[in-house]
C-alpha atoms as a PDB file:
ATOM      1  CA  UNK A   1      15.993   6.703 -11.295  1.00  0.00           C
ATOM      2  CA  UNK A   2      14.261   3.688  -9.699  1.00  0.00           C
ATOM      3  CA  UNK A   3      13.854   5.240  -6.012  1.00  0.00           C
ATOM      4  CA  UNK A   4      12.121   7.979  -7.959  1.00  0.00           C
ATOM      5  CA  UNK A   5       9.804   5.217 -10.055  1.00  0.00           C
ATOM      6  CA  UNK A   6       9.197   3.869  -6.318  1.00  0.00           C
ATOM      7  CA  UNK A   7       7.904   7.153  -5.215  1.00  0.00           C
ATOM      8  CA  UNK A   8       5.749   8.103  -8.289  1.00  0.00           C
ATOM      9  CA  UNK A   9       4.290   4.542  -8.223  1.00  0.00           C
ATOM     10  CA  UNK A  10       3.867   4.493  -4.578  1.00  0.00           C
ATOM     11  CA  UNK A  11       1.955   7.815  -4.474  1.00  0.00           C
ATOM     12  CA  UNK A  12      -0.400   7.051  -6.940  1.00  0.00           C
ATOM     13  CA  UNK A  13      -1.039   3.715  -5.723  1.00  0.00           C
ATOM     14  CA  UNK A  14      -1.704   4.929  -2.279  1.00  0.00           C
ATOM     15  CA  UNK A  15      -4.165   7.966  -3.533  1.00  0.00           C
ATOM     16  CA  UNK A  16      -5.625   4.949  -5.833  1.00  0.00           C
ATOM     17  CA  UNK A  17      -6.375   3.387  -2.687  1.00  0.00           C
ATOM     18  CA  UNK A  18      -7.345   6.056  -0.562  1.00  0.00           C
ATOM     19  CA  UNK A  19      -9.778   6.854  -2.719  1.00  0.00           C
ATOM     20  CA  UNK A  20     -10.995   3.043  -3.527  1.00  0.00           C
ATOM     21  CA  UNK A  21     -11.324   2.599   0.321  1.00  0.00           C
ATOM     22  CA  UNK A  22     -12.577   6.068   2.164  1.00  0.00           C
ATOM     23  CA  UNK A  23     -13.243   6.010   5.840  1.00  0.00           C
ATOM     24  CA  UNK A  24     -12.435   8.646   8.585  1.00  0.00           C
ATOM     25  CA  UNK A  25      -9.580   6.958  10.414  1.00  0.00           C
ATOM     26  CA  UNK A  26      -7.350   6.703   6.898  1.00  0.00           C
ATOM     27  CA  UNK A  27      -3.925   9.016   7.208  1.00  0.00           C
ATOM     28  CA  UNK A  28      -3.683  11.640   5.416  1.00  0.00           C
ATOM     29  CA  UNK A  29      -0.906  14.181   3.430  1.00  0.00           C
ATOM     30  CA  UNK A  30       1.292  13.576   0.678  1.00  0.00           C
ATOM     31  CA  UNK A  31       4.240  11.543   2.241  1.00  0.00           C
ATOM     32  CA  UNK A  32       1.617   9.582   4.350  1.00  0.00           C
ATOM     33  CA  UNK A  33      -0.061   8.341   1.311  1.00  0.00           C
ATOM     34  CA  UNK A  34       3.299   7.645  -0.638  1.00  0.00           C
ATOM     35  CA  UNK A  35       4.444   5.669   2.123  1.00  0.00           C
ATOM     36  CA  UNK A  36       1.499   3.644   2.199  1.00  0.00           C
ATOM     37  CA  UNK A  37       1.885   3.295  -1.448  1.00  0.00           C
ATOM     38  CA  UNK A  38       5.515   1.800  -0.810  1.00  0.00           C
ATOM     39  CA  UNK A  39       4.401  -0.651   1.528  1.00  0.00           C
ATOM     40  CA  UNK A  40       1.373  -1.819  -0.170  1.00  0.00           C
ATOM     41  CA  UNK A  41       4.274  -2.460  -3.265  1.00  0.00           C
ATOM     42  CA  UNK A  42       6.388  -4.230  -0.833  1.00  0.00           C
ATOM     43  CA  UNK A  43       3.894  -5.967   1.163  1.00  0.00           C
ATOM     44  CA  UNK A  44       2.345  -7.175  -2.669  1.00  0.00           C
ATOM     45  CA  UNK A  45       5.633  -8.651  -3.451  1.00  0.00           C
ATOM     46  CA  UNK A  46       6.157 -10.454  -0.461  1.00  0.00           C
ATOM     47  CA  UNK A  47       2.416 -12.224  -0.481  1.00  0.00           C
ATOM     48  CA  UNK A  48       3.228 -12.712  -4.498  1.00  0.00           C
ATOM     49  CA  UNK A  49       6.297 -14.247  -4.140  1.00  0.00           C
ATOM     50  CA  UNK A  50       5.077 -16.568  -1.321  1.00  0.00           C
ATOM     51  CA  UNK A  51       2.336 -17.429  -3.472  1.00  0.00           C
ATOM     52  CA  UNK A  52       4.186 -18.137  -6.340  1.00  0.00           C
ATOM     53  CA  UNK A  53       2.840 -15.297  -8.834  1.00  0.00           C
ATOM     54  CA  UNK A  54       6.060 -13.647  -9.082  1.00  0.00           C
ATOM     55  CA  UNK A  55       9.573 -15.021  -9.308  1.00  0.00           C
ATOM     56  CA  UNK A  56      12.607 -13.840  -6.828  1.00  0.00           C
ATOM     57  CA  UNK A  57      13.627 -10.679  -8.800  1.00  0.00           C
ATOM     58  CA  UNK A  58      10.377  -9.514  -9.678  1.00  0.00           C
ATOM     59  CA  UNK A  59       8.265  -7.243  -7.829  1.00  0.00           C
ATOM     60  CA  UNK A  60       4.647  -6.583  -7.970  1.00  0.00           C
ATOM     61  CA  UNK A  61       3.034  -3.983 -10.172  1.00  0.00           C
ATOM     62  CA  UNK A  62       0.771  -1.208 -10.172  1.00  0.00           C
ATOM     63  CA  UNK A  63      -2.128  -3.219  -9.667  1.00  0.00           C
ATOM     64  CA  UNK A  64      -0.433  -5.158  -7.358  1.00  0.00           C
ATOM     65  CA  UNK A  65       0.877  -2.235  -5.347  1.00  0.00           C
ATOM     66  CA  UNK A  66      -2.660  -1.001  -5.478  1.00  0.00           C
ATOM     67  CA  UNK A  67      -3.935  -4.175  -4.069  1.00  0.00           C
ATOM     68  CA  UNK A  68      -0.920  -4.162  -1.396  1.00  0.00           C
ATOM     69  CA  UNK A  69      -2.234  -0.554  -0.408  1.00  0.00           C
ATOM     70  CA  UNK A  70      -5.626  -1.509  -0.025  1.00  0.00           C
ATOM     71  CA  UNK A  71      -4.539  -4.063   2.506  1.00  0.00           C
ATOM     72  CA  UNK A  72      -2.012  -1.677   4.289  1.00  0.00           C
ATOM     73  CA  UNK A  73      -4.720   0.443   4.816  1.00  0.00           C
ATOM     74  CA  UNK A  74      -7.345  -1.669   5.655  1.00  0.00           C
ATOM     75  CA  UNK A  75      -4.702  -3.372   8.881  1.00  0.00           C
ATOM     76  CA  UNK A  76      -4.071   0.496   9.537  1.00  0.00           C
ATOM     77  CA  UNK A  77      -7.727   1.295   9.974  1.00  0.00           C
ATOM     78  CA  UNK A  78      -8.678  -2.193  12.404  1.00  0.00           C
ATOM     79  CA  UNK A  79      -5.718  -0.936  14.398  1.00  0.00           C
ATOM     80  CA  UNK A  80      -6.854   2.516  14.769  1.00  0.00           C
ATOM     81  CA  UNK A  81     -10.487   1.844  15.345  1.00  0.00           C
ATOM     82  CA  UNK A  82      -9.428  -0.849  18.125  1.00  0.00           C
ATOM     83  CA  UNK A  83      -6.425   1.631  19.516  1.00  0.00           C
ATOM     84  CA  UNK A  84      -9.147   4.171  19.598  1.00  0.00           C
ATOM     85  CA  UNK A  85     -11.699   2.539  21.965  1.00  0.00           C
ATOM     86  CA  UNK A  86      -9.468   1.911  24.693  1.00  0.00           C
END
């Protein structure tokens, strides 16, 4: 039940922040935008844990995963705008 929590989380957290941070070089489609809700989750609990807002065994949460999303996206788009002027 968890890897299906992951997925439900992760896709709204990615639409959350899709739609909190439009621009034309975002990906698109419903497995794109899940995934990038997964590794905003994953990339919040790494930077929370280093930080010290979270312990070992905790992960981030929706907020967090929103946050984490937000920043996925944000390193996708600078790549894509810089890959796309060469």
């Amino acid at each position: 039940m968890s890897i299906i929590y992951y997925i439900i989380i992760g896709f709204l957290a990615g639409v959350i922040a899709k739609f909190l941070m439009p621009g034309p070089n975002e990906p698109g489609g419903f497995i794109l935008t899940t995934v990038l809700g997964i590794i905003g989750a994953v990339v919040a609990t790494y930077l929370g844990q280093a930080i010290g807002w979270y312990g070992p065994n905790q992960g981030a949460g929706f907020v967090g995963a929103i946050v984490g999303a937000i920043i996925v996206l944000f390193v996708y788009g600078f790549f894509a705008r810089r890959s796309s002027t060469l």
